[in-house]
C-alpha atoms as a PDB file:
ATOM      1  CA  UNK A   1      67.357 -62.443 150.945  1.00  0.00           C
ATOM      2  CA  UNK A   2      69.474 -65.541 149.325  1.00  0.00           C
ATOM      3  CA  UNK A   3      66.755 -67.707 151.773  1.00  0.00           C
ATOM      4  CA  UNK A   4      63.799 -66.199 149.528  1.00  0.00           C
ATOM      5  CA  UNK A   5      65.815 -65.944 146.176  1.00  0.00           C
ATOM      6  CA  UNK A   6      66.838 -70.126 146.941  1.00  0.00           C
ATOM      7  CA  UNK A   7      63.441 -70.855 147.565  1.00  0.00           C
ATOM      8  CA  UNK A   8      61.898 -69.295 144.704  1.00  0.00           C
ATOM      9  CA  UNK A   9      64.251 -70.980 142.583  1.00  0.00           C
ATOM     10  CA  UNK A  10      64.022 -74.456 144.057  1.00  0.00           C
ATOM     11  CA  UNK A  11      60.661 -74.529 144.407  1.00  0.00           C
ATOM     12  CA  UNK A  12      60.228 -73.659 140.447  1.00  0.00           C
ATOM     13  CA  UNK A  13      62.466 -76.027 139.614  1.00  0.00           C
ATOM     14  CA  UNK A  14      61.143 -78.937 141.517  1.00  0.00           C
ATOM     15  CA  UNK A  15      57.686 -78.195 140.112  1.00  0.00           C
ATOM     16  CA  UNK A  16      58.861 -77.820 136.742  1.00  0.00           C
ATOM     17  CA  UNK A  17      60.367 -81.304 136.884  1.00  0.00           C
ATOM     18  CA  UNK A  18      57.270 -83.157 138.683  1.00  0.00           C
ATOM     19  CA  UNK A  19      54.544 -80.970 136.318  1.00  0.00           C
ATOM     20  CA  UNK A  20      56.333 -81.929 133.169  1.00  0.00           C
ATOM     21  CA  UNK A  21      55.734 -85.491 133.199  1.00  0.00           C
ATOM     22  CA  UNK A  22      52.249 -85.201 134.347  1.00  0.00           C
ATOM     23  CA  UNK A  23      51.579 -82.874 131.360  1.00  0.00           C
ATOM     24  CA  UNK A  24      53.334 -85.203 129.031  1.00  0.00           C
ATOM     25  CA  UNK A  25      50.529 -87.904 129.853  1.00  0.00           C
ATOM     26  CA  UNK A  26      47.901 -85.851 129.696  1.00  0.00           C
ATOM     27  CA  UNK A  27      48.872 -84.500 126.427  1.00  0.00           C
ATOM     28  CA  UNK A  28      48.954 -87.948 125.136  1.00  0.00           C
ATOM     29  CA  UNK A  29      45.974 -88.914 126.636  1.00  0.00           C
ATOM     30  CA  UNK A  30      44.431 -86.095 124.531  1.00  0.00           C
ATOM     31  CA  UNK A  31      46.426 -86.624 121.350  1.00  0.00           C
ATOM     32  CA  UNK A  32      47.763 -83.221 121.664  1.00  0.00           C
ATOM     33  CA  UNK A  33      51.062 -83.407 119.861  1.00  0.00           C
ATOM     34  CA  UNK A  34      53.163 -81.731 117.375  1.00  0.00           C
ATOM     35  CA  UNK A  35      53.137 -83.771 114.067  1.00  0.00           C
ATOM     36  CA  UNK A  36      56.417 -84.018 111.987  1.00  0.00           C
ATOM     37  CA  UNK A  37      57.060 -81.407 108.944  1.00  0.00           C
ATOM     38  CA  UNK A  38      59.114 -80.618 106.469  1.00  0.00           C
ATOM     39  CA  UNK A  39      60.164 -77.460 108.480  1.00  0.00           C
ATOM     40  CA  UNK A  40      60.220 -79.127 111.452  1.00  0.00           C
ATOM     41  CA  UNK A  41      63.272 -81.413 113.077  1.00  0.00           C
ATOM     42  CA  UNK A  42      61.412 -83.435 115.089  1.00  0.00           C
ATOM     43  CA  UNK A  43      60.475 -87.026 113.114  1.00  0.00           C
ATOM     44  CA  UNK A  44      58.064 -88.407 115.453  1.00  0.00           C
ATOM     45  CA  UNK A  45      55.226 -87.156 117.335  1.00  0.00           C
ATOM     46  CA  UNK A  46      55.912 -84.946 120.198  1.00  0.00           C
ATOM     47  CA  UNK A  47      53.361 -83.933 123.218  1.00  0.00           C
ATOM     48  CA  UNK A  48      52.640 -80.187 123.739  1.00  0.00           C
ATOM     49  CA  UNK A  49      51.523 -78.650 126.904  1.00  0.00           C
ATOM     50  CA  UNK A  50      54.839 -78.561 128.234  1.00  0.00           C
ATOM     51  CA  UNK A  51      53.932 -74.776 128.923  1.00  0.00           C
ATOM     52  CA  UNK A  52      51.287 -76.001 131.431  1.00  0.00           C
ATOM     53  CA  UNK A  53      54.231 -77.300 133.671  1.00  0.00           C
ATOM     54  CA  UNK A  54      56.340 -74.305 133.280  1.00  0.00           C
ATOM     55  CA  UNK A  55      53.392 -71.714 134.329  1.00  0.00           C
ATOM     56  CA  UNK A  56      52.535 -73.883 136.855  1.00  0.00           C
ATOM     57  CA  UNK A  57      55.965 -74.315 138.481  1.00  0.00           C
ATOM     58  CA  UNK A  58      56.389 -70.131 137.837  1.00  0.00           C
ATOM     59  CA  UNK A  59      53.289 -69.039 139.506  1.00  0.00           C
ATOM     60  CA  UNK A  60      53.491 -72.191 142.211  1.00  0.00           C
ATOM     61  CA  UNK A  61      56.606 -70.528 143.363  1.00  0.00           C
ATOM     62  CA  UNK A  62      55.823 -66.674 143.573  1.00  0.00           C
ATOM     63  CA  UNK A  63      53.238 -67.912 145.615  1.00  0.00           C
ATOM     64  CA  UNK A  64      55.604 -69.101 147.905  1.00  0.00           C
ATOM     65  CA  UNK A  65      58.114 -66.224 148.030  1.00  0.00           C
ATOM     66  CA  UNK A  66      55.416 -64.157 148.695  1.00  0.00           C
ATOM     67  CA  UNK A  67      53.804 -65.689 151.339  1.00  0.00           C
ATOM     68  CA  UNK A  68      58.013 -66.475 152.655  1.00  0.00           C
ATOM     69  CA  UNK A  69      58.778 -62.199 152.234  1.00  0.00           C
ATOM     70  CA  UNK A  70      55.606 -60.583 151.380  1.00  0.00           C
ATOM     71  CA  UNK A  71      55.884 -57.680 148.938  1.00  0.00           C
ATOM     72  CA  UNK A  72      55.851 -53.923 149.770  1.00  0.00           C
ATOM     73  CA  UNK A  73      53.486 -52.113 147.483  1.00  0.00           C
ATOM     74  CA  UNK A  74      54.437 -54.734 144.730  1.00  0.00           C
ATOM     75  CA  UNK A  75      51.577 -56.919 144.543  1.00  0.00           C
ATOM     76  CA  UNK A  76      49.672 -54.606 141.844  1.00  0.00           C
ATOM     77  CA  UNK A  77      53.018 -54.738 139.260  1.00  0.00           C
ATOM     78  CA  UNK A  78      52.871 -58.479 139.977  1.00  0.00           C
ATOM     79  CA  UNK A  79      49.401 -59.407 139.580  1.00  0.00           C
ATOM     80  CA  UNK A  80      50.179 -57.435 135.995  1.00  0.00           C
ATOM     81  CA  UNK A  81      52.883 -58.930 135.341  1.00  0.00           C
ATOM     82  CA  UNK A  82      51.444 -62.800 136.106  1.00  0.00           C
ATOM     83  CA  UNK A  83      48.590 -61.415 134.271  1.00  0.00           C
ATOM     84  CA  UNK A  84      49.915 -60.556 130.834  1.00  0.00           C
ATOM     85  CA  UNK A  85      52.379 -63.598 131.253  1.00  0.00           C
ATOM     86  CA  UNK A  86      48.830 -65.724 131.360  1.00  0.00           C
ATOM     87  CA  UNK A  87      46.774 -63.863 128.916  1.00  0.00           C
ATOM     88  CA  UNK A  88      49.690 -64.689 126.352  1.00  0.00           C
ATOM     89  CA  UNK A  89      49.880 -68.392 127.425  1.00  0.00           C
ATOM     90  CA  UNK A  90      46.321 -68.608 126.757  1.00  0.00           C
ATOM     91  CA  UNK A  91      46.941 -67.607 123.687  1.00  0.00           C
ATOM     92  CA  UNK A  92      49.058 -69.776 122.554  1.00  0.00           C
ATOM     93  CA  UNK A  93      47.807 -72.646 124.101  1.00  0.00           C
ATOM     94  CA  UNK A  94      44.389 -71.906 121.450  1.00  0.00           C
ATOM     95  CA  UNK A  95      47.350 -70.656 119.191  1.00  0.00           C
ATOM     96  CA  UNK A  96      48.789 -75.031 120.132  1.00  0.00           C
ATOM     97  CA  UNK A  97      45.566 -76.832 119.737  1.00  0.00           C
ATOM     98  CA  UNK A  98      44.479 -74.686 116.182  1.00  0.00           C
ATOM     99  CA  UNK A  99      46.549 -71.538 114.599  1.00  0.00           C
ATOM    100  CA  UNK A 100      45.631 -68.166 116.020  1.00  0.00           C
ATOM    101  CA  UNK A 101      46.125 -65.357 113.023  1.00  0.00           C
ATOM    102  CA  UNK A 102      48.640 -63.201 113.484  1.00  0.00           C
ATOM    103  CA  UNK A 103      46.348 -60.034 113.546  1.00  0.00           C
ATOM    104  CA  UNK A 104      44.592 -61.353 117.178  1.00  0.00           C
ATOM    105  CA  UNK A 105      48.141 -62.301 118.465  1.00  0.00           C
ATOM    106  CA  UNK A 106      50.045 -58.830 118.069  1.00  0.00           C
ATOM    107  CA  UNK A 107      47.098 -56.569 119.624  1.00  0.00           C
ATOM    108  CA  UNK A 108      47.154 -59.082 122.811  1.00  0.00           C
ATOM    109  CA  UNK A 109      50.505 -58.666 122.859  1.00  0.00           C
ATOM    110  CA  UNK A 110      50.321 -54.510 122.636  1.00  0.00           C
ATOM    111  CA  UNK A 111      47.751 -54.540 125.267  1.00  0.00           C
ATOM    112  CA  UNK A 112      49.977 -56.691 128.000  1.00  0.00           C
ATOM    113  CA  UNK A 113      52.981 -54.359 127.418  1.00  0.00           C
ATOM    114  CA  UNK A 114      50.603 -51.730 127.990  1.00  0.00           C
ATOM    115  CA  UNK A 115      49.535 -52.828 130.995  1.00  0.00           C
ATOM    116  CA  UNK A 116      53.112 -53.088 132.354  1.00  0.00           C
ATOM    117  CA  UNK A 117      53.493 -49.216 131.623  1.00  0.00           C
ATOM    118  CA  UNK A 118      50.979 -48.436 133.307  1.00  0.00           C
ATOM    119  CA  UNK A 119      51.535 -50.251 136.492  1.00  0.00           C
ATOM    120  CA  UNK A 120      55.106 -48.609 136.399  1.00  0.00           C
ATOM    121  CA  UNK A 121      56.963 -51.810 134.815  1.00  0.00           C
ATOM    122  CA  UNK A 122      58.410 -49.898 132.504  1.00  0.00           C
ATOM    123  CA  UNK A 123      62.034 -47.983 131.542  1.00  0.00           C
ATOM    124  CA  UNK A 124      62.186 -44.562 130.718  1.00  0.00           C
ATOM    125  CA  UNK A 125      65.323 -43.729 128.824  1.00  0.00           C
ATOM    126  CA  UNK A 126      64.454 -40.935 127.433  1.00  0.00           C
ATOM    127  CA  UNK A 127      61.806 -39.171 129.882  1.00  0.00           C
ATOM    128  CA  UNK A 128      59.893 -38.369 127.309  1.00  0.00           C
ATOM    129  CA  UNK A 129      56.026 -40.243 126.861  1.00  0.00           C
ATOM    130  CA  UNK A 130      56.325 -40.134 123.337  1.00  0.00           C
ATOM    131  CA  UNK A 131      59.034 -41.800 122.670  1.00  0.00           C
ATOM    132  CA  UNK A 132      59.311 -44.137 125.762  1.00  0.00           C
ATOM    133  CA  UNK A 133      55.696 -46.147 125.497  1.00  0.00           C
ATOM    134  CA  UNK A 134      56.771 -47.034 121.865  1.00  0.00           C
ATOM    135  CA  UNK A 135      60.640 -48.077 123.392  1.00  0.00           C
ATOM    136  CA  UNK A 136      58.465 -50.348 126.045  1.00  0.00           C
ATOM    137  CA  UNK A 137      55.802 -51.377 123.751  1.00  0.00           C
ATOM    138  CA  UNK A 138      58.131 -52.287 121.122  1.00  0.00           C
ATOM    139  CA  UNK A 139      60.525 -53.967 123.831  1.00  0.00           C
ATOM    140  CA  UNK A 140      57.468 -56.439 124.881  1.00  0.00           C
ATOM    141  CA  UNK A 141      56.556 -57.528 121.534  1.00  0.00           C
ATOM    142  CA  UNK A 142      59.841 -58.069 120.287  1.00  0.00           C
ATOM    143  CA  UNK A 143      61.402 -60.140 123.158  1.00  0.00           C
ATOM    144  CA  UNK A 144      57.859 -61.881 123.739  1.00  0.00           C
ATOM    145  CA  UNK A 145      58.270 -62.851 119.953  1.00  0.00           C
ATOM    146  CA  UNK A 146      62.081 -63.630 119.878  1.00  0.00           C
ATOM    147  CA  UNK A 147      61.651 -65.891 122.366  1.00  0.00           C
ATOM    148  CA  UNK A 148      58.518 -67.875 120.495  1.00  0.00           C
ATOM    149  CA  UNK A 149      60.834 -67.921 117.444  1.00  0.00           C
ATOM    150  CA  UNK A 150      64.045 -69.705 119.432  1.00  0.00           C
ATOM    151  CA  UNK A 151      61.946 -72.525 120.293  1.00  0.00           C
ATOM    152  CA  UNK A 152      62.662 -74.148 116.944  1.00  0.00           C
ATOM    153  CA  UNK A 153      65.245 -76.981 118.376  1.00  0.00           C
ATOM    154  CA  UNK A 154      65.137 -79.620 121.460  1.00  0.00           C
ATOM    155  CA  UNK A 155      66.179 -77.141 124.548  1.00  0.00           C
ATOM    156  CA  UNK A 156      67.284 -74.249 122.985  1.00  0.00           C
ATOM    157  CA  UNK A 157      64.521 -71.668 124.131  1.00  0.00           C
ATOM    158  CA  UNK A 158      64.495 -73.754 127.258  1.00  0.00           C
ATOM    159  CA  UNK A 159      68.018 -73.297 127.739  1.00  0.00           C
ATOM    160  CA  UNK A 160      68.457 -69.770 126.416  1.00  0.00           C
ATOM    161  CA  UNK A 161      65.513 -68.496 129.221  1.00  0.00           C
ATOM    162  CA  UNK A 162      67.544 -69.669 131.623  1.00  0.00           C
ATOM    163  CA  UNK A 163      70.704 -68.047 130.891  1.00  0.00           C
ATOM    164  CA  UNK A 164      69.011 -64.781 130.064  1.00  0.00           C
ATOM    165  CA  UNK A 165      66.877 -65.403 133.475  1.00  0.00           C
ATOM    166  CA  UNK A 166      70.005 -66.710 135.313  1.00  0.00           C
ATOM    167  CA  UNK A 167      71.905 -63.249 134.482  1.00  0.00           C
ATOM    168  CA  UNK A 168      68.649 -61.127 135.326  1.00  0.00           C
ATOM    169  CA  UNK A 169      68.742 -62.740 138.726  1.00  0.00           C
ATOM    170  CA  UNK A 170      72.390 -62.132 139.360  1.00  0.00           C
ATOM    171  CA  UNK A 171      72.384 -58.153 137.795  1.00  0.00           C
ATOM    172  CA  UNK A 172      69.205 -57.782 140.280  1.00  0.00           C
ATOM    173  CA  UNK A 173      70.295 -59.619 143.601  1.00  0.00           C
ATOM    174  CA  UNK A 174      73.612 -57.439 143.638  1.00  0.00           C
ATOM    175  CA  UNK A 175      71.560 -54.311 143.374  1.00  0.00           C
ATOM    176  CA  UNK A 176      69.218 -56.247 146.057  1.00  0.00           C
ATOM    177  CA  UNK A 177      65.991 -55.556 143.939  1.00  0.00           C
ATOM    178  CA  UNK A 178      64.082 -58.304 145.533  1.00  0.00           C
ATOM    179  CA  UNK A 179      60.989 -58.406 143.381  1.00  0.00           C
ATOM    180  CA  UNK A 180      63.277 -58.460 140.210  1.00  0.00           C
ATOM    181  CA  UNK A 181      65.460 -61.064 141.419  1.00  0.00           C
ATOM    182  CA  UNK A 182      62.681 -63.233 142.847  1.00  0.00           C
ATOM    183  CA  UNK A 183      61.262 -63.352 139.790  1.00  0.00           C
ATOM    184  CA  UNK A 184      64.374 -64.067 137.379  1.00  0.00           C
ATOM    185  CA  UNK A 185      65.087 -67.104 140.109  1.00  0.00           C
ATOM    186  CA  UNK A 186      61.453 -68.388 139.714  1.00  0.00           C
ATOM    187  CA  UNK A 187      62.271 -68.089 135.952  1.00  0.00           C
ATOM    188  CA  UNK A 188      65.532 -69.583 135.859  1.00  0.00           C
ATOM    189  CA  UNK A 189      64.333 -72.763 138.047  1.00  0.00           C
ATOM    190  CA  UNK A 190      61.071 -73.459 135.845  1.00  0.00           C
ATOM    191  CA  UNK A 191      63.275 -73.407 132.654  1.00  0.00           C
ATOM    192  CA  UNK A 192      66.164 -75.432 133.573  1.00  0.00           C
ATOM    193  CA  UNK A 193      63.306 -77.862 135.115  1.00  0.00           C
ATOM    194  CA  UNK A 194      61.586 -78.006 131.830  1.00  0.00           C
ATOM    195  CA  UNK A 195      64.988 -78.269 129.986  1.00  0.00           C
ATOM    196  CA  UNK A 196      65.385 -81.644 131.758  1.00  0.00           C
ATOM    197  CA  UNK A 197      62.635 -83.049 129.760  1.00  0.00           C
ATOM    198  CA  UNK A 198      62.919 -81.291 126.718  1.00  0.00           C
ATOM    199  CA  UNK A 199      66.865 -81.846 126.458  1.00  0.00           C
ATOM    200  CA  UNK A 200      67.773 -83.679 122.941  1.00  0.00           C
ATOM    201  CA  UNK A 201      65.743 -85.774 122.576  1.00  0.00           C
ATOM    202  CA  UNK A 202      62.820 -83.945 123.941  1.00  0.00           C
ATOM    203  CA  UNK A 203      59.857 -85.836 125.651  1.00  0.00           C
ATOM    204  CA  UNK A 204      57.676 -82.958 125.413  1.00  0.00           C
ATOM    205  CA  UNK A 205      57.591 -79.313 123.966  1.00  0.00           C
ATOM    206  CA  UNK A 206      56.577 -76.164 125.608  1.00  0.00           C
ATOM    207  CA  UNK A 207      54.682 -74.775 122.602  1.00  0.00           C
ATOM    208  CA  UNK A 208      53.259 -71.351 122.168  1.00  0.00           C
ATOM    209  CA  UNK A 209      51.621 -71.750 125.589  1.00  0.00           C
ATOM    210  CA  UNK A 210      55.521 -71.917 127.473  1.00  0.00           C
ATOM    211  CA  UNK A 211      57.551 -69.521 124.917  1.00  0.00           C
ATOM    212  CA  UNK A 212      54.950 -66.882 125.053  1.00  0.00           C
ATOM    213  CA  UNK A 213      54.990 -66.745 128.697  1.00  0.00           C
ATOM    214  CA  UNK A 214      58.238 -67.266 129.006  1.00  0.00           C
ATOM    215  CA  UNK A 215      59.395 -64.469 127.162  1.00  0.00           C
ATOM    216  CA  UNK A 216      56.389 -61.922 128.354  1.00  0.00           C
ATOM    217  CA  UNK A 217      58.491 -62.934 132.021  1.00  0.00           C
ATOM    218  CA  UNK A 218      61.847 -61.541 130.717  1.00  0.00           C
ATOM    219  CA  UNK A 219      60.760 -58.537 128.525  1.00  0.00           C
ATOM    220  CA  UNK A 220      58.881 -57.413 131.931  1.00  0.00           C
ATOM    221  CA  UNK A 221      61.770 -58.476 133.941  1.00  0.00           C
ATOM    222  CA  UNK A 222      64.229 -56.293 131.802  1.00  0.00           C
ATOM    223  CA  UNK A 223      61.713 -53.299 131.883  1.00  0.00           C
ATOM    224  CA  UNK A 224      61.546 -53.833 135.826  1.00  0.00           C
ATOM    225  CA  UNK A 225      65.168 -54.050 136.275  1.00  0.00           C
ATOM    226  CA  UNK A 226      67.369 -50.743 137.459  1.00  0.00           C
ATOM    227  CA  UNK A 227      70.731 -50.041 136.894  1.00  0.00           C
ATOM    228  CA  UNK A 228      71.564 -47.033 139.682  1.00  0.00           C
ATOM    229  CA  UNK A 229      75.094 -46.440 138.866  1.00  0.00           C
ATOM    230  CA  UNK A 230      73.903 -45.757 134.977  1.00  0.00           C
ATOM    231  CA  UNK A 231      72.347 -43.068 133.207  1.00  0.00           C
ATOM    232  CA  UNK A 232      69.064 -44.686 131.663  1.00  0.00           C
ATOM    233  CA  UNK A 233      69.720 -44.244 128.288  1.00  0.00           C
ATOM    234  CA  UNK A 234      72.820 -46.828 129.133  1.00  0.00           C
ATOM    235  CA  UNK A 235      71.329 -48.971 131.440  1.00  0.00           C
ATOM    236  CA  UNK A 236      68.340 -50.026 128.900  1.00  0.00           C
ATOM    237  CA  UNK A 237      71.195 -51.321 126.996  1.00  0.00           C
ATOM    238  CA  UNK A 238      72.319 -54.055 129.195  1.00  0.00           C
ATOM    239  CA  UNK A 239      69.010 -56.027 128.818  1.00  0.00           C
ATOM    240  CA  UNK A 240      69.365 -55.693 125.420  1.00  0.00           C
ATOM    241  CA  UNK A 241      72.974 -56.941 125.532  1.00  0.00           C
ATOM    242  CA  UNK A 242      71.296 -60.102 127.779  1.00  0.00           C
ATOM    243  CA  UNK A 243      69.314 -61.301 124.937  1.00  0.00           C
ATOM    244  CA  UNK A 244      71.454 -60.572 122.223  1.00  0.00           C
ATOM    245  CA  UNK A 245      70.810 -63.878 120.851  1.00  0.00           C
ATOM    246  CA  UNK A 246      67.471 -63.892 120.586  1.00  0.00           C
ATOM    247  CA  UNK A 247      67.413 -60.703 119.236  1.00  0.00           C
ATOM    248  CA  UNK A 248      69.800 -61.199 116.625  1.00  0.00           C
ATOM    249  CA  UNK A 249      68.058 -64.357 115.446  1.00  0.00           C
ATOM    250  CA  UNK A 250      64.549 -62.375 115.044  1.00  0.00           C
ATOM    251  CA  UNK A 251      65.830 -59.651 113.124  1.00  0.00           C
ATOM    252  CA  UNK A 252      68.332 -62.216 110.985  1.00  0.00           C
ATOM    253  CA  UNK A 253      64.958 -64.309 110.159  1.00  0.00           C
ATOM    254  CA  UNK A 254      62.791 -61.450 109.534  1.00  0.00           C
ATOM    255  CA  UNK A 255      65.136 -59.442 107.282  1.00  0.00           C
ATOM    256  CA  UNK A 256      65.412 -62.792 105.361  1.00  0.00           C
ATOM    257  CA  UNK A 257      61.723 -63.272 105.051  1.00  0.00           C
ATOM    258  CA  UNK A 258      60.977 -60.422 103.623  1.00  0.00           C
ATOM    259  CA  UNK A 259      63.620 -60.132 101.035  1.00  0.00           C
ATOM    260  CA  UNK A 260      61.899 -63.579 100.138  1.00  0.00           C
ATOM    261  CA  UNK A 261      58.639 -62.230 100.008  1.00  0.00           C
ATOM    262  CA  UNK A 262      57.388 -63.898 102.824  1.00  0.00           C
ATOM    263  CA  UNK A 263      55.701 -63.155 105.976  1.00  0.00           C
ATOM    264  CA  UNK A 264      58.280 -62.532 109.524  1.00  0.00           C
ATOM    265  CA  UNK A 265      56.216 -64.687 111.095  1.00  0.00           C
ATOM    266  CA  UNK A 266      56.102 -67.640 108.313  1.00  0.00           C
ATOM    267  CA  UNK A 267      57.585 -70.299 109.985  1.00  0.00           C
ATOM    268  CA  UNK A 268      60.745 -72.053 108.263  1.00  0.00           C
ATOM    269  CA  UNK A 269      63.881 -73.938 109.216  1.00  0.00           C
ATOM    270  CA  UNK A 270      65.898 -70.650 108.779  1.00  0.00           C
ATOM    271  CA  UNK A 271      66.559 -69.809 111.958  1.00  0.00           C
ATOM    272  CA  UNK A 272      70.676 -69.209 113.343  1.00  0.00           C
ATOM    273  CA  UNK A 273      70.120 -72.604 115.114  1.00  0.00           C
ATOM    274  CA  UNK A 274      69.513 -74.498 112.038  1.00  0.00           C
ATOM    275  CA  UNK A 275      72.614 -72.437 109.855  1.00  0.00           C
ATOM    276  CA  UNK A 276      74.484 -74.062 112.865  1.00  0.00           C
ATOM    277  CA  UNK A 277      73.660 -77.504 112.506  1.00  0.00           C
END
């Protein structure tokens, strides 16, 4: 399998660094940047659609692994999985070009993680319907979220996706879950290809349309992951433990917020990245 797993990887990674470019011209052909803002560390104007590239490069290299190993009884948990991943880049590419509310956002959100439990992308800790969908559900949002609110400095979701992805790949490949590890290799290559233009100083940004999708990816790859030699309840921890960071940083920046009166999903420079700096 390391033939399939290498090619998967490679092949996102190459794409990712030939698409980014290409998107970086067209989004300045279109004038579709991100101005500077108070809240924002950027000072000049930076092109969006970097989440073009990064879908592209993704989906560009499933295609290949599954036409290199095609997949057993796995193509209806991909096409879902591909499926929400898109829906939510959609999203926030509208969400990129003018600002989708938050009350559209959440529901599309609900309905993707949804679909994953249906299709059997899903962890069952408890074994119990009732208190499992809300575990998944709640898992989805929150990780597709944590990951929108990390890309608030050159590289870092960028670079934090491919960690997370890059330990995803290696928890699955020794447990030789192929589908799991194919697609935390596809993941892993398409960030750190993107994270080669969008390294300090970035060139381009990934926007809603790349953080959404990119963190739809790993809250579907934890659900999909398996730990054999655990009891459930324990192995839904290590995902958790994988993004740690990103989950931390949510919470921090929501609890803070509120106490201020303000909406989670206000957007400020008071994120654990800019404490740091």
């Amino acid at each position: 399998m390391g033939a399939v797993y290498a090619a998967a990887f490679a092949a996102a990674l190459v794409g990712a660094l030939l698409a980014t470019p290409v998107a970086r011209k067209v989004a300045l052909r279109l004038d579709i940047v991100d101005m500077p803002a108070a809240r924002k560390v950027h000072t000049d104007p930076i092109p969006y659609l970097g989440g073009l590239a990064i879908i592209l490069a993704f989906v560009g290299a499933m295609v290949l692994g599954v036409i290199v190993h095609p997949l057993a009884g796995s193509y209806e948990q991909v096409a879902t999985i591909l499926g929400g991943g898109l829906v939510l880049a959609g999203m926030g590419l509208v969400d990129d070009l003018k600002v989708v509310p938050g009350w559209i956002k959440v529901p599309l959100e609900i309905v993707a993680a949804l679909a994953l439990y249906v299709t059997g992308v899903a962890a069952h800790p408890f074994k119990n319907v009732a208190l499992d969908l809300p575990l998944n559900v709640g898992w989805v949002v929150g990780i597709t979220n944590a990951v929108n609110y990390m890309d608030n400095m050159d590289g870092l979701s960028a670079g934090v996706v491919a960690i997370a992805a890059g330990y995803f790949f290696v928890l699955a490949a020794l447990s030789h879950q192929i589908l799991v590890a194919s697609l935390a290799a596809a993941l892993t290559g398409c960030a750190l290809g993107f994270l080669w233009w969008n390294r300090p100083p970035a060139r381009i940004f990934m926007g809603d349309t790349g953080s959404l999708f990119l963190g739809f990816m790993l809250a579907a790859i934890g659900l999909k992951l398996r730990f054999h030699a655990l009891p459930d309840r324990v192995g839904f921890l290590v995902p958790i433990a994988v993004m740690a960071i990103p989950i931390l940083d949510a919470l921090m920046v929501s609890v803070s917020r509120v106490q201020r009166g303000l909406s989670p999903i206000h957007p400020g420079k008071d994120h654990m990245s800019h404490r740091l700096v």
